[in-house]
C-alpha atoms as a PDB file:
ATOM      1  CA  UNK A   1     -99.246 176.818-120.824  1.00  0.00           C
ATOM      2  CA  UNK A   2     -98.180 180.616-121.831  1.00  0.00           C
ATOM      3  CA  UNK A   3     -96.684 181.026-125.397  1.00  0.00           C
ATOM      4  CA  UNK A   4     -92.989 181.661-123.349  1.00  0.00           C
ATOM      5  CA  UNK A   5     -93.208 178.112-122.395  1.00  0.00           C
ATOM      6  CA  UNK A   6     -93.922 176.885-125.356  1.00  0.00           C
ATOM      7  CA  UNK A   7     -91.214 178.118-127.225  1.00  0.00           C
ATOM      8  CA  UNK A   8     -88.922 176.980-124.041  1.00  0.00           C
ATOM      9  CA  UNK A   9     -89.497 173.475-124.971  1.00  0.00           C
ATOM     10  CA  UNK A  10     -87.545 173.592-128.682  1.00  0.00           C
ATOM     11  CA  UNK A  11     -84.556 173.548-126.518  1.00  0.00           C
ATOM     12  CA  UNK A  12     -85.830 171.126-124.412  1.00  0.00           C
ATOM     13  CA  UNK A  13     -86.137 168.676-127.457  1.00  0.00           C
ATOM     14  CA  UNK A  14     -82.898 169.791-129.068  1.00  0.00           C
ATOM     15  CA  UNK A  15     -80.998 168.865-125.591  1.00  0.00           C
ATOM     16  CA  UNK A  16     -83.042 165.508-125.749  1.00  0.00           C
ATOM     17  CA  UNK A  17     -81.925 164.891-129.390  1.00  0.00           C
ATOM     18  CA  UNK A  18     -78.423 165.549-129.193  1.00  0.00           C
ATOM     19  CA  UNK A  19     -76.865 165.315-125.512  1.00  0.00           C
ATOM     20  CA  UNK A  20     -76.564 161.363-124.173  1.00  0.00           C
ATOM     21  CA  UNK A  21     -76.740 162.993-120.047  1.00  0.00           C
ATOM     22  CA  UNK A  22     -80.360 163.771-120.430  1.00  0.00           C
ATOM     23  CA  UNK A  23     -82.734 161.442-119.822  1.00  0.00           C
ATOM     24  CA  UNK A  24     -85.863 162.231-121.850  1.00  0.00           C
ATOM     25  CA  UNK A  25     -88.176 159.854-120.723  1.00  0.00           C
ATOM     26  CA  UNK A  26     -88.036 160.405-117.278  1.00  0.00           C
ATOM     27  CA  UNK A  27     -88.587 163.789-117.965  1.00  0.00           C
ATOM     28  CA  UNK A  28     -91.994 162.586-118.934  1.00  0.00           C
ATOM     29  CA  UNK A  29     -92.635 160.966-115.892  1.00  0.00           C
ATOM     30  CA  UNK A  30     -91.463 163.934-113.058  1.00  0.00           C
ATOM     31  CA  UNK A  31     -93.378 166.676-112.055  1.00  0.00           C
ATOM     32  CA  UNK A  32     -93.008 169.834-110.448  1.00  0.00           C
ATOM     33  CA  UNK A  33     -94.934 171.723-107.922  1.00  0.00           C
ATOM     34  CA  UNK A  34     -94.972 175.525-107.660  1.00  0.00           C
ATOM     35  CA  UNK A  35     -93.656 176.781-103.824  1.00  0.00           C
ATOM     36  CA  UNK A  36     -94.918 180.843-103.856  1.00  0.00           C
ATOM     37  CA  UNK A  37     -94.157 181.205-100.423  1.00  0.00           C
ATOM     38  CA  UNK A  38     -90.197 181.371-101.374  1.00  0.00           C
ATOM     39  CA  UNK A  39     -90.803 183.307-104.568  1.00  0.00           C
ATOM     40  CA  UNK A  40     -87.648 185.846-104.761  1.00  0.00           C
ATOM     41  CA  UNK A  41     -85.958 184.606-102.523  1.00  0.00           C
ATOM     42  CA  UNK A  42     -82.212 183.365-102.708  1.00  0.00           C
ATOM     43  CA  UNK A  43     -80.831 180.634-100.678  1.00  0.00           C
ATOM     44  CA  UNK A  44     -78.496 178.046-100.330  1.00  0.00           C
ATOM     45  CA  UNK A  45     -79.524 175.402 -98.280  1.00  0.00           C
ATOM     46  CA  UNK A  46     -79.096 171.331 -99.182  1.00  0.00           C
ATOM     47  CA  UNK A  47     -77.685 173.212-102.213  1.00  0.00           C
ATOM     48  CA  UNK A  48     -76.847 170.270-104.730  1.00  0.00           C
ATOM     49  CA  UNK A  49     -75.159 171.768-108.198  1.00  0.00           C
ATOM     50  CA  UNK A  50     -75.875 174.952-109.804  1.00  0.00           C
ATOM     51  CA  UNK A  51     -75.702 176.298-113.341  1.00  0.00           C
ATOM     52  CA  UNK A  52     -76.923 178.660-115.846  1.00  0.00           C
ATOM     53  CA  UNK A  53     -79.879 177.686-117.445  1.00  0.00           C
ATOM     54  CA  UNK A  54     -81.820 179.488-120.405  1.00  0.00           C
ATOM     55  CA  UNK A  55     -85.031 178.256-119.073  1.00  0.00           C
ATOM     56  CA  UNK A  56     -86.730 177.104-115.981  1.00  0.00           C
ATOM     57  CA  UNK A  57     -88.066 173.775-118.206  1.00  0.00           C
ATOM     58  CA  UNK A  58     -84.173 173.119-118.571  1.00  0.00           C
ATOM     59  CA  UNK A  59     -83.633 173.902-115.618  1.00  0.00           C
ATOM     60  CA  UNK A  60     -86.264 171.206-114.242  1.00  0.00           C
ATOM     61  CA  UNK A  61     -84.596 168.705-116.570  1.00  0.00           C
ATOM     62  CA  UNK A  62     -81.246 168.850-114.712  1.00  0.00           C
ATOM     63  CA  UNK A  63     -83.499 168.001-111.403  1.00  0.00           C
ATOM     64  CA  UNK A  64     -85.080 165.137-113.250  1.00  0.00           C
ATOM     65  CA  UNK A  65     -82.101 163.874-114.866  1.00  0.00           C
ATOM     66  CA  UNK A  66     -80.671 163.583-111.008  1.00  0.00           C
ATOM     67  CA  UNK A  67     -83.969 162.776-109.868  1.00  0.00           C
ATOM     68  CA  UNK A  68     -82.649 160.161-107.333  1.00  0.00           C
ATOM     69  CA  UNK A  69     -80.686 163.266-105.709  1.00  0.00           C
ATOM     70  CA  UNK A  70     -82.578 166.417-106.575  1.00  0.00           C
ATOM     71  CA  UNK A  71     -85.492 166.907-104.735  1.00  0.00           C
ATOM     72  CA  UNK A  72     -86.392 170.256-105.364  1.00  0.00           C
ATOM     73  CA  UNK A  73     -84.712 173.928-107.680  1.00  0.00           C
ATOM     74  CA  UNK A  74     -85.172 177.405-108.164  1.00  0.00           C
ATOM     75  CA  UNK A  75     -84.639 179.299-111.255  1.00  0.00           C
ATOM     76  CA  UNK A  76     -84.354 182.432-111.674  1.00  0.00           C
ATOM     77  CA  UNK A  77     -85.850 184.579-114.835  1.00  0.00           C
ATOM     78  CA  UNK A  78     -83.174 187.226-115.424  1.00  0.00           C
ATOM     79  CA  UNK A  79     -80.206 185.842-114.603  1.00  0.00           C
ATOM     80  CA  UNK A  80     -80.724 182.481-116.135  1.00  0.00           C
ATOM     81  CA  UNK A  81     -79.405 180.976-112.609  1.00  0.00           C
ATOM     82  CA  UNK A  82     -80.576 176.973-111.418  1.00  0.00           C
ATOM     83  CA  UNK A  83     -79.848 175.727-108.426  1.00  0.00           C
ATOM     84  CA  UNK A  84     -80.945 172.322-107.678  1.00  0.00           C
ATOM     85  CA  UNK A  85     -81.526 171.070-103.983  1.00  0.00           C
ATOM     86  CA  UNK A  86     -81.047 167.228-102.083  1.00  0.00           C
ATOM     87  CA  UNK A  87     -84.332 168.588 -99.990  1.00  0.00           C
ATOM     88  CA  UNK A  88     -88.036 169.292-100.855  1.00  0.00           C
ATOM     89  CA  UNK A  89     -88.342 173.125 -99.106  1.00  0.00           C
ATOM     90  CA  UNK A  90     -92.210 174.119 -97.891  1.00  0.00           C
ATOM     91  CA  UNK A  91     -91.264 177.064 -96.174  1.00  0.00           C
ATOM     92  CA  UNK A  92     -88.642 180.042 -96.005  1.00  0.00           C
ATOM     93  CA  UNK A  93     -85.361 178.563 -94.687  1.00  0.00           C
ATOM     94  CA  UNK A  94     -83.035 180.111 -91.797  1.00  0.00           C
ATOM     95  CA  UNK A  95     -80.873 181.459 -93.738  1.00  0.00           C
ATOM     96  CA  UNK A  96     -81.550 183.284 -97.465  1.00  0.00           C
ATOM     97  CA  UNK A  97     -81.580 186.621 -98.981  1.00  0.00           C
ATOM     98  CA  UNK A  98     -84.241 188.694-101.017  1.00  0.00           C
ATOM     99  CA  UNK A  99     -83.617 188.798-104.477  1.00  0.00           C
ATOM    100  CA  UNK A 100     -86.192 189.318-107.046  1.00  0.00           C
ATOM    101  CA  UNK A 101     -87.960 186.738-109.984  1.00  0.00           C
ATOM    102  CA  UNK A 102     -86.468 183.565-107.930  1.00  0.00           C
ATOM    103  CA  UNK A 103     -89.476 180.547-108.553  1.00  0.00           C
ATOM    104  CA  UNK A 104     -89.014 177.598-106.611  1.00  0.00           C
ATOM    105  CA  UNK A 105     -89.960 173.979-107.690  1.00  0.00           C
ATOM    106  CA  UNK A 106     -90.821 170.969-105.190  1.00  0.00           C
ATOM    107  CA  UNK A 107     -90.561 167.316-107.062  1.00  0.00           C
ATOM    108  CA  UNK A 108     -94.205 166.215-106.935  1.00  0.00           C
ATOM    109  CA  UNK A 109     -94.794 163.162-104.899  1.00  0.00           C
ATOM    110  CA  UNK A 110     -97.423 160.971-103.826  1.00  0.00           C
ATOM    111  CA  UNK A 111     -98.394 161.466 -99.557  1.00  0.00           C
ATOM    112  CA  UNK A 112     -96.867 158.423 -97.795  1.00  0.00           C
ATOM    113  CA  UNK A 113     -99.386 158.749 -94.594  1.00  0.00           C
ATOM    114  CA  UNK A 114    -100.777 154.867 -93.004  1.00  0.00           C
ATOM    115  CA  UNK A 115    -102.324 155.243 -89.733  1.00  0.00           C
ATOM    116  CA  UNK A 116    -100.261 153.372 -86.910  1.00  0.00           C
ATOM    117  CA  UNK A 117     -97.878 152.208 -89.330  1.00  0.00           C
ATOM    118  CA  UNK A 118     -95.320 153.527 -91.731  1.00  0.00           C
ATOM    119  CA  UNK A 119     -94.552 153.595 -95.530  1.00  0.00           C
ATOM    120  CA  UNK A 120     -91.081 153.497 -96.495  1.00  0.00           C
ATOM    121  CA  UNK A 121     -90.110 156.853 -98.408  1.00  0.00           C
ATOM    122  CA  UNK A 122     -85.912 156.210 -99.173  1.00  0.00           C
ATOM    123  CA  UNK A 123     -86.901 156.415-102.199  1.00  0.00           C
ATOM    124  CA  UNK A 124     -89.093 159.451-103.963  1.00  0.00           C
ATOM    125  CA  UNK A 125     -92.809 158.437-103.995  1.00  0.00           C
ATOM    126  CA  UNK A 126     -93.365 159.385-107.809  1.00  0.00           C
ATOM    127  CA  UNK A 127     -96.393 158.852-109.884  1.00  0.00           C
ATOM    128  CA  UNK A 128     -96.282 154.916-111.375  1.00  0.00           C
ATOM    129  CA  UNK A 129     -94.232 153.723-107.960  1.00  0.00           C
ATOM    130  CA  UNK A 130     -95.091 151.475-105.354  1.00  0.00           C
ATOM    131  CA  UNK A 131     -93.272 151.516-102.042  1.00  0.00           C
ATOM    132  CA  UNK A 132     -93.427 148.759 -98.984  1.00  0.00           C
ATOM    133  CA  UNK A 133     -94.848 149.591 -95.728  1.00  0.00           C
ATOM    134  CA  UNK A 134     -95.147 148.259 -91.860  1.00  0.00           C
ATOM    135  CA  UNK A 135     -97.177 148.510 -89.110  1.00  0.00           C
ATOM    136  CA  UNK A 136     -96.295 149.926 -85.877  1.00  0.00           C
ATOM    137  CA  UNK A 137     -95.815 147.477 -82.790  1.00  0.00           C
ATOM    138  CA  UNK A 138     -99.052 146.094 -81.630  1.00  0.00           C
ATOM    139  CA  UNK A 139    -101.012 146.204 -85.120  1.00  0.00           C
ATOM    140  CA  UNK A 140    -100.939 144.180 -87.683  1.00  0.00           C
ATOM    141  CA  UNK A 141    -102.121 143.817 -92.007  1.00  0.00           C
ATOM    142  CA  UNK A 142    -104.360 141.164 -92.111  1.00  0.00           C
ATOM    143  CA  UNK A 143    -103.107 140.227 -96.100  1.00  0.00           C
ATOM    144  CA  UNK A 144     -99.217 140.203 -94.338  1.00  0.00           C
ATOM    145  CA  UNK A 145     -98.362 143.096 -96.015  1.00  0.00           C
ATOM    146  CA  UNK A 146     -98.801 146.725 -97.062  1.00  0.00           C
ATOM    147  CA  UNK A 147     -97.892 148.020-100.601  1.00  0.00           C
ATOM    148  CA  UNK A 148     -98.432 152.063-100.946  1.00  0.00           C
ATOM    149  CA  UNK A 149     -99.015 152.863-105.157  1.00  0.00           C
ATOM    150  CA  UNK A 150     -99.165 156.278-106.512  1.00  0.00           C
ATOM    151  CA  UNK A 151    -100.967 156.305-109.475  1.00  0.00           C
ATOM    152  CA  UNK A 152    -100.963 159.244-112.223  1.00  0.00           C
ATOM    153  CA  UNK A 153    -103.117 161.467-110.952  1.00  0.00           C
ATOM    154  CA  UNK A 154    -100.110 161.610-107.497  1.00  0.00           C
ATOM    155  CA  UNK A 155    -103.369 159.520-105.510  1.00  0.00           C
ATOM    156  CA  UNK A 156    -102.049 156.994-102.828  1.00  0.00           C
ATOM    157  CA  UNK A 157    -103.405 153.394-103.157  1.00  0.00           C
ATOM    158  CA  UNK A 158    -102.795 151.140-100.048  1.00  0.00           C
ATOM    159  CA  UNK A 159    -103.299 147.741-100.272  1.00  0.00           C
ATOM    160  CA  UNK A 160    -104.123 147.232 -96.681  1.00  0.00           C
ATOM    161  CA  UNK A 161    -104.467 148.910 -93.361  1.00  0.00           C
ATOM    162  CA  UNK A 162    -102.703 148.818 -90.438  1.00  0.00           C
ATOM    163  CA  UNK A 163    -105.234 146.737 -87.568  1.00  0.00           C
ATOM    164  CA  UNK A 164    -105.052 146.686 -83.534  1.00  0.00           C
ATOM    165  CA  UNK A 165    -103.685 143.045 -82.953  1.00  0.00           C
ATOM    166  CA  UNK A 166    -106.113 141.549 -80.348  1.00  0.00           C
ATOM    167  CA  UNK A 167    -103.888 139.170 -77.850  1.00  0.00           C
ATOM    168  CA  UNK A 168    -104.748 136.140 -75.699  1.00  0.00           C
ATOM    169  CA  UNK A 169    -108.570 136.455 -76.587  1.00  0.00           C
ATOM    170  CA  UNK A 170    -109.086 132.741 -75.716  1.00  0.00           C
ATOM    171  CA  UNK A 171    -108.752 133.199 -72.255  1.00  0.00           C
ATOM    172  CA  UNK A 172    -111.805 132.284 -70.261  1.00  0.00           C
ATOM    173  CA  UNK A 173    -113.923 131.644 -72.941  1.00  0.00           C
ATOM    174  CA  UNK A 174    -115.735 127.851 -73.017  1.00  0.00           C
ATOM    175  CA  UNK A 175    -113.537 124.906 -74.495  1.00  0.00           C
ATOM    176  CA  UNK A 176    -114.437 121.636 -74.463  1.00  0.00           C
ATOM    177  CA  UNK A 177    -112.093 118.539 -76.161  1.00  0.00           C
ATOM    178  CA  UNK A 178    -113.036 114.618 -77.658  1.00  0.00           C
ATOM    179  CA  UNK A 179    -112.511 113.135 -74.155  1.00  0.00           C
ATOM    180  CA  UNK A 180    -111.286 113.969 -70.715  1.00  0.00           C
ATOM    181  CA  UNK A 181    -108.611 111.833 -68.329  1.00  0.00           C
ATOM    182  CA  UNK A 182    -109.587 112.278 -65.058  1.00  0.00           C
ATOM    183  CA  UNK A 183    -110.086 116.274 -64.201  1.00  0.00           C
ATOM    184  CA  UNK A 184    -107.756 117.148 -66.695  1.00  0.00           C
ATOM    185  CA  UNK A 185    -110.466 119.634 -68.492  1.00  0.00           C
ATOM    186  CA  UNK A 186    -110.523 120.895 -71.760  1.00  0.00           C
ATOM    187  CA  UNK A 187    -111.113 124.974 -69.574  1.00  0.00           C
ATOM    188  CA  UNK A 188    -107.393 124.122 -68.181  1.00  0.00           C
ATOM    189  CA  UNK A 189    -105.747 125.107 -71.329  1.00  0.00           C
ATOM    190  CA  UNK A 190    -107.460 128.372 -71.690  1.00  0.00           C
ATOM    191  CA  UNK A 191    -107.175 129.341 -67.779  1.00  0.00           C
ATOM    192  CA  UNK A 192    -104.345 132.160 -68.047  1.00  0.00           C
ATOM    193  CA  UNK A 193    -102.373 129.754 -65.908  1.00  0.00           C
ATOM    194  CA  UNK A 194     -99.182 128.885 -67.833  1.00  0.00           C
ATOM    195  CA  UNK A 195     -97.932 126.533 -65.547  1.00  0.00           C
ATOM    196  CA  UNK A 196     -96.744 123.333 -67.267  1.00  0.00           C
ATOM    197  CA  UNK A 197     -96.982 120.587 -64.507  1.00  0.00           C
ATOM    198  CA  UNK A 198     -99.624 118.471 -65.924  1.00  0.00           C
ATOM    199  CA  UNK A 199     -99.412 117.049 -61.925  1.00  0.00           C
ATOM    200  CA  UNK A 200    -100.797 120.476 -60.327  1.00  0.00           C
ATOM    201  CA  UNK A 201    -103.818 120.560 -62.625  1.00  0.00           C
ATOM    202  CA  UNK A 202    -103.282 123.355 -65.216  1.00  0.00           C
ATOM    203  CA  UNK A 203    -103.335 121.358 -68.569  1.00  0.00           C
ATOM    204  CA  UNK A 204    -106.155 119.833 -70.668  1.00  0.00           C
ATOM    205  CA  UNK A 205    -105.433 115.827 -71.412  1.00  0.00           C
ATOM    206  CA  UNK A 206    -107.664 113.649 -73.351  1.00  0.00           C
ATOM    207  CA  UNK A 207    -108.425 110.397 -72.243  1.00  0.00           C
ATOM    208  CA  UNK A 208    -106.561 106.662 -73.365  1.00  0.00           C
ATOM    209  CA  UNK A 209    -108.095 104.963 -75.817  1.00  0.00           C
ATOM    210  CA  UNK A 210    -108.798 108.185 -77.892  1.00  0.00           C
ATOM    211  CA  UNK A 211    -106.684 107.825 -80.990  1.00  0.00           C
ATOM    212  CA  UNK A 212    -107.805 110.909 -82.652  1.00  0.00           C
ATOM    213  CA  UNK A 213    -108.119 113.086 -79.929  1.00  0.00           C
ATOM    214  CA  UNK A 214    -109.189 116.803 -80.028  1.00  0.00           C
ATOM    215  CA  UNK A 215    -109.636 120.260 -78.694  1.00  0.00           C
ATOM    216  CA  UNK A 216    -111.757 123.266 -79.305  1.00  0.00           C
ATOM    217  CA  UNK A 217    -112.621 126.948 -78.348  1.00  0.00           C
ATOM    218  CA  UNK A 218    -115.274 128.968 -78.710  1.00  0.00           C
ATOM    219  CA  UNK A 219    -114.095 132.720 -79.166  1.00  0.00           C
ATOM    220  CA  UNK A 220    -117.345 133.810 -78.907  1.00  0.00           C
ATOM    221  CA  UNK A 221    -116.905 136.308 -81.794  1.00  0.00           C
ATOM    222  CA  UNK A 222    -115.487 135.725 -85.675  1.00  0.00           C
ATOM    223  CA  UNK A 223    -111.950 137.520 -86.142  1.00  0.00           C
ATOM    224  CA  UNK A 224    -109.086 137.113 -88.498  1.00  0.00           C
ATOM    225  CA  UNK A 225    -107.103 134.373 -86.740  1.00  0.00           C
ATOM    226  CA  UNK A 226    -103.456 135.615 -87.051  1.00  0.00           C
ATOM    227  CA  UNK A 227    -101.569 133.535 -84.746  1.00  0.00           C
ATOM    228  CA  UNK A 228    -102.132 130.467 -82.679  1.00  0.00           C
ATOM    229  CA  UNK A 229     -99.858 129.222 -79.833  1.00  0.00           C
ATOM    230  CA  UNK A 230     -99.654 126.145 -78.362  1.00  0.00           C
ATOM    231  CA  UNK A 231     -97.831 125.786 -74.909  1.00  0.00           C
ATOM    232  CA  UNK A 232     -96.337 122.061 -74.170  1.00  0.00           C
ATOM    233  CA  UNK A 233     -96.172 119.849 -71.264  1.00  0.00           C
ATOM    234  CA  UNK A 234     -93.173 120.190 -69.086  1.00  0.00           C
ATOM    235  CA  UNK A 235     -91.438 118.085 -66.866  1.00  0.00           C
ATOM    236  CA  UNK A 236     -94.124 116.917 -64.147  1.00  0.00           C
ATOM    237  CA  UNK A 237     -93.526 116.578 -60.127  1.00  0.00           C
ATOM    238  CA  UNK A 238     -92.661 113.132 -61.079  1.00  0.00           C
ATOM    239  CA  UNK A 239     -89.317 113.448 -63.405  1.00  0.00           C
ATOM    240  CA  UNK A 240     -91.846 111.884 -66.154  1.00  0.00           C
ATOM    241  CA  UNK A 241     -91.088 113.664 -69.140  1.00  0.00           C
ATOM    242  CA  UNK A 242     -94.017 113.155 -71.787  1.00  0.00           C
ATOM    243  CA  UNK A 243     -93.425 116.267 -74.206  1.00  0.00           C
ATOM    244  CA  UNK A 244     -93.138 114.330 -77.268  1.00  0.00           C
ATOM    245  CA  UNK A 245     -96.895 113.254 -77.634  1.00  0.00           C
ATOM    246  CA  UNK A 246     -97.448 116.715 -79.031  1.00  0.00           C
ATOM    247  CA  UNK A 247     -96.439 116.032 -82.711  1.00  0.00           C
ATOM    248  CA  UNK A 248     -98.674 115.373 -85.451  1.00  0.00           C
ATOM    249  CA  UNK A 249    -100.921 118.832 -84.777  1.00  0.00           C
ATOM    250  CA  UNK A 250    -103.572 120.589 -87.105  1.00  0.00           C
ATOM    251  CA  UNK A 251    -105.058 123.753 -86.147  1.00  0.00           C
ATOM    252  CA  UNK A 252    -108.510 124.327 -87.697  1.00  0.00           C
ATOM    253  CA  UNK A 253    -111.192 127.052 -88.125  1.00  0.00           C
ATOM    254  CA  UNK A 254    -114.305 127.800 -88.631  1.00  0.00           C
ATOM    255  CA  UNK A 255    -117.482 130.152 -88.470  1.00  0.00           C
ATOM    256  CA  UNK A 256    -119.097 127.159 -86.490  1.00  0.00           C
ATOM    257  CA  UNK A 257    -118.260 123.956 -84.606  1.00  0.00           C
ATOM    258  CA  UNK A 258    -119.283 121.883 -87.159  1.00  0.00           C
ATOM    259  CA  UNK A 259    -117.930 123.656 -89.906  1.00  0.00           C
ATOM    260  CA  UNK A 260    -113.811 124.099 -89.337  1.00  0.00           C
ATOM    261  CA  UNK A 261    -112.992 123.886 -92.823  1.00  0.00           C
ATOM    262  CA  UNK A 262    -110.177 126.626 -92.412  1.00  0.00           C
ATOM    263  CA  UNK A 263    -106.631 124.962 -92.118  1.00  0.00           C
ATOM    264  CA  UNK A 264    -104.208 127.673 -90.196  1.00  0.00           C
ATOM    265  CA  UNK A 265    -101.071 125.214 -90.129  1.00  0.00           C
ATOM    266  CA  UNK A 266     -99.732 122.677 -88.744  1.00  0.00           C
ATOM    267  CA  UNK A 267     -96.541 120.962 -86.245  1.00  0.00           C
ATOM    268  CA  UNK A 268     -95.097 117.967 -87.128  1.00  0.00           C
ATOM    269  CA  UNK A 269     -93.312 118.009 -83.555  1.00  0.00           C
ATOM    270  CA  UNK A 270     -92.312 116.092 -81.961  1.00  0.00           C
ATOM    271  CA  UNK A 271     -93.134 118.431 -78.752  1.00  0.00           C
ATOM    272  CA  UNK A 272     -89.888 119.444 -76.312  1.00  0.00           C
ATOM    273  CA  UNK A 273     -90.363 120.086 -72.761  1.00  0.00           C
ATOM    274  CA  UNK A 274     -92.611 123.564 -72.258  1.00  0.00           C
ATOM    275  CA  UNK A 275     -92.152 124.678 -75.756  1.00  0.00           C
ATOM    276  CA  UNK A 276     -94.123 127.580 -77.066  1.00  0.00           C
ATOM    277  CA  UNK A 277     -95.235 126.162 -80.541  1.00  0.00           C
ATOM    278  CA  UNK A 278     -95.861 129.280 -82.452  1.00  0.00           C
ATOM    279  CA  UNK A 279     -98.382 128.435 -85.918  1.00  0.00           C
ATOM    280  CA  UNK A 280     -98.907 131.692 -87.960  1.00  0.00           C
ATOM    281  CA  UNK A 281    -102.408 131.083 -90.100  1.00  0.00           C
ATOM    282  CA  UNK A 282    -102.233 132.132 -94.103  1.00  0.00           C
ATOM    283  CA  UNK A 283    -103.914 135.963 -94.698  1.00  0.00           C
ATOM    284  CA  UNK A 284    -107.614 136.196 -94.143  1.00  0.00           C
ATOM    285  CA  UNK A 285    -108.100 133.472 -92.053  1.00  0.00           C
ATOM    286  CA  UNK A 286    -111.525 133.616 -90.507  1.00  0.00           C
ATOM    287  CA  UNK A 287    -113.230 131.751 -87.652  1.00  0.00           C
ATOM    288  CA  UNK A 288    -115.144 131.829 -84.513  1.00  0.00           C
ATOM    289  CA  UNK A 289    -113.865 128.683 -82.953  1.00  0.00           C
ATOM    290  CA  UNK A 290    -110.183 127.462 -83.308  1.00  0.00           C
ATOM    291  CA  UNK A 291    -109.543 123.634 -82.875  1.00  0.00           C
ATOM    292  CA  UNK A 292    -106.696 121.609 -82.441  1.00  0.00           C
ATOM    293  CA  UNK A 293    -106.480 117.959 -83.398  1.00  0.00           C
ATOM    294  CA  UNK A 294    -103.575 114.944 -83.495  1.00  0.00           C
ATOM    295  CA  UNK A 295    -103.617 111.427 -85.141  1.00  0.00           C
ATOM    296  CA  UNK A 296    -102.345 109.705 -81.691  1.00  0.00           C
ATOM    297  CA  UNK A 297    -103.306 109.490 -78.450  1.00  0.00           C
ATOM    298  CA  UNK A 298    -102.950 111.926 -75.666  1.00  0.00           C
ATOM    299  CA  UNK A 299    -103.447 115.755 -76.381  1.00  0.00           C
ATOM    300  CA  UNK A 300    -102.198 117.622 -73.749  1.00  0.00           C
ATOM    301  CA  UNK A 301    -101.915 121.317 -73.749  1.00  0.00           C
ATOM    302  CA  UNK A 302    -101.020 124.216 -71.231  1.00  0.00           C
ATOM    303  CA  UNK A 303    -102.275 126.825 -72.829  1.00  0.00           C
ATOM    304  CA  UNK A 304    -103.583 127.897 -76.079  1.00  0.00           C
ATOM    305  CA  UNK A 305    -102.906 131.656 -77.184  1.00  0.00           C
ATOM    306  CA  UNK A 306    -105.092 132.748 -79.736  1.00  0.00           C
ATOM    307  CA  UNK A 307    -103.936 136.221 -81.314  1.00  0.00           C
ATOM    308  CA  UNK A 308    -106.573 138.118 -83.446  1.00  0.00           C
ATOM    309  CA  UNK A 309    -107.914 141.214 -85.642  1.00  0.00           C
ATOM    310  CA  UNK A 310    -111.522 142.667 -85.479  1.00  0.00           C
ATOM    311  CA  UNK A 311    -113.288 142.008 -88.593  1.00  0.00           C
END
């Protein structure tokens, strides 16, 4: 700090001291950053108010005290003139005129970058501010949400990142279920056919006499299990309409088959005809094999959509 603005702050505490419009706390809290490239230079542009200032710290305290409008300002050191902007300016604007001892001032703020995603910036991204951020289409934060900080020192902090959302990844892979009726096989509901005929062959069905009936899938990898969907019986070749067995339903997993201690949710049902029963698991659900189970008899299902993240 130079001796000049030093003594440029006993005004600065005499305005705080006696005027109710300033604001001296958040004075503490705003910063400034330097922008050479548009050093004597005059302009106009997003212009917001202007005034006559005796320094450029008071100057910067009209910016702060409208710091939810003023997003940048340029003083100038013989005239005394402020003029405070709605924009932050990084380069020379279209229109302006050369004029000498103009400095211009950009409110300091906190980057607000998240690969394949975005962080929501309506508001200035000051030091001691959080803001809320989303993911693009087609990725996904495995915690179920995204919270950018910016800490003193103008660092970012985010809370979590932005992660390609793997889809259908139970397709094909080996299933197997507590008991099988007939050739109704446990590989049926994991076949990419989403026909829901039970009649033509496309659905798993456990057997009768199986009162706790269930199924399972090995996804031959461990993710983050996001989502889980469970397609329902339709109405079969016969007008027999059977939808409302699906009810009851816990979807488990785990790291192993014998260990699904994870609980992603559950559907009380009952089922309607081809519904798409959509069960979102809690944040940081983890598993290898997902497995559905009922407290009745007769689990029938279409398909099974399991949606996932790389760990």
């Amino acid at each position: 700090m130079t001796m000049r603005d030093a003594f440029q702050r006993v005004p600065l505490i005499i305005v705080c001291l006696l005027t109710q419009w300033f604001n001296c706390s958040s004075a503490k809290n705003l910063d400034y950053v330097r922008v050479p490239v548009l050093d004597n230079i005059y302009k106009e542009e997003f212009l917001l108010q202007k005034f006559l200032m005796g320094s450029r710290l008071l100057c910067g305290t009209k910016c702060t005290e409208l710091y939810n409008q003023c997003m940048s300002y340029a003083w100038n050191r013989d005239t005394g003139g402020c003029l405070l902007y709605t924009e932050k300016i990084h380069g020379i604007p279209t229109s302006f005129r050369t004029e000498k001892n103009w400095e211009h001032y950009n409110l300091r703020e906190c980057s607000a970058d998240l690969t394949n995603g975005r962080i929501d910036v309506s508001d200035a991204f000051l030091s001691g501010t959080s803001l809320n951020g989303s993911c693009d289409a087609g990725f996904i934060a495995v915690s179920g949400q995204i919270i950018a900080s910016c800490d003193r020192e103008y660092n970012t902090n985010i809370s979590d990142q932005c992660r390609f959302l793997l889809k259908d990844v139970a397709v094909g892979k080996l299933a197997e279920q507590s008991s099988t009726y007939t050739t109704d096989i446990a590989g049926n509901a994991v076949d990419g056919d989403r026909s829901t005929d039970i009649v033509t062959g496309t659905c798993s069905h456990t057997d009768n006499g199986d009162v706790t009936p269930w199924w399972r899938v090995d996804l031959q990898n461990v993710y983050y299990i996001v989502t889980v969907r469970i397609l329902n019986r339709g109405m079969d070749m016969y007008a027999q309409d059977m939808s409302h067995r699906l009810k009851d339903v816990t979807i488990s997993t785990g790291v192993t088959s014998s260990t699904m201690s994870h609980v992603c949710g559950f559907f009380a049902g009952p089922g309607t005809l081809s519904q798409l029963v959509t069960i979102p698991c809690p944040p940081y659900t983890i598993g290898r094999f997902v497995q559905i189970s009922i407290v009745s008899e007769f689990l029938t299902l279409c398909e099974v959509d399991v949606f996932v993240v790389a760990v």
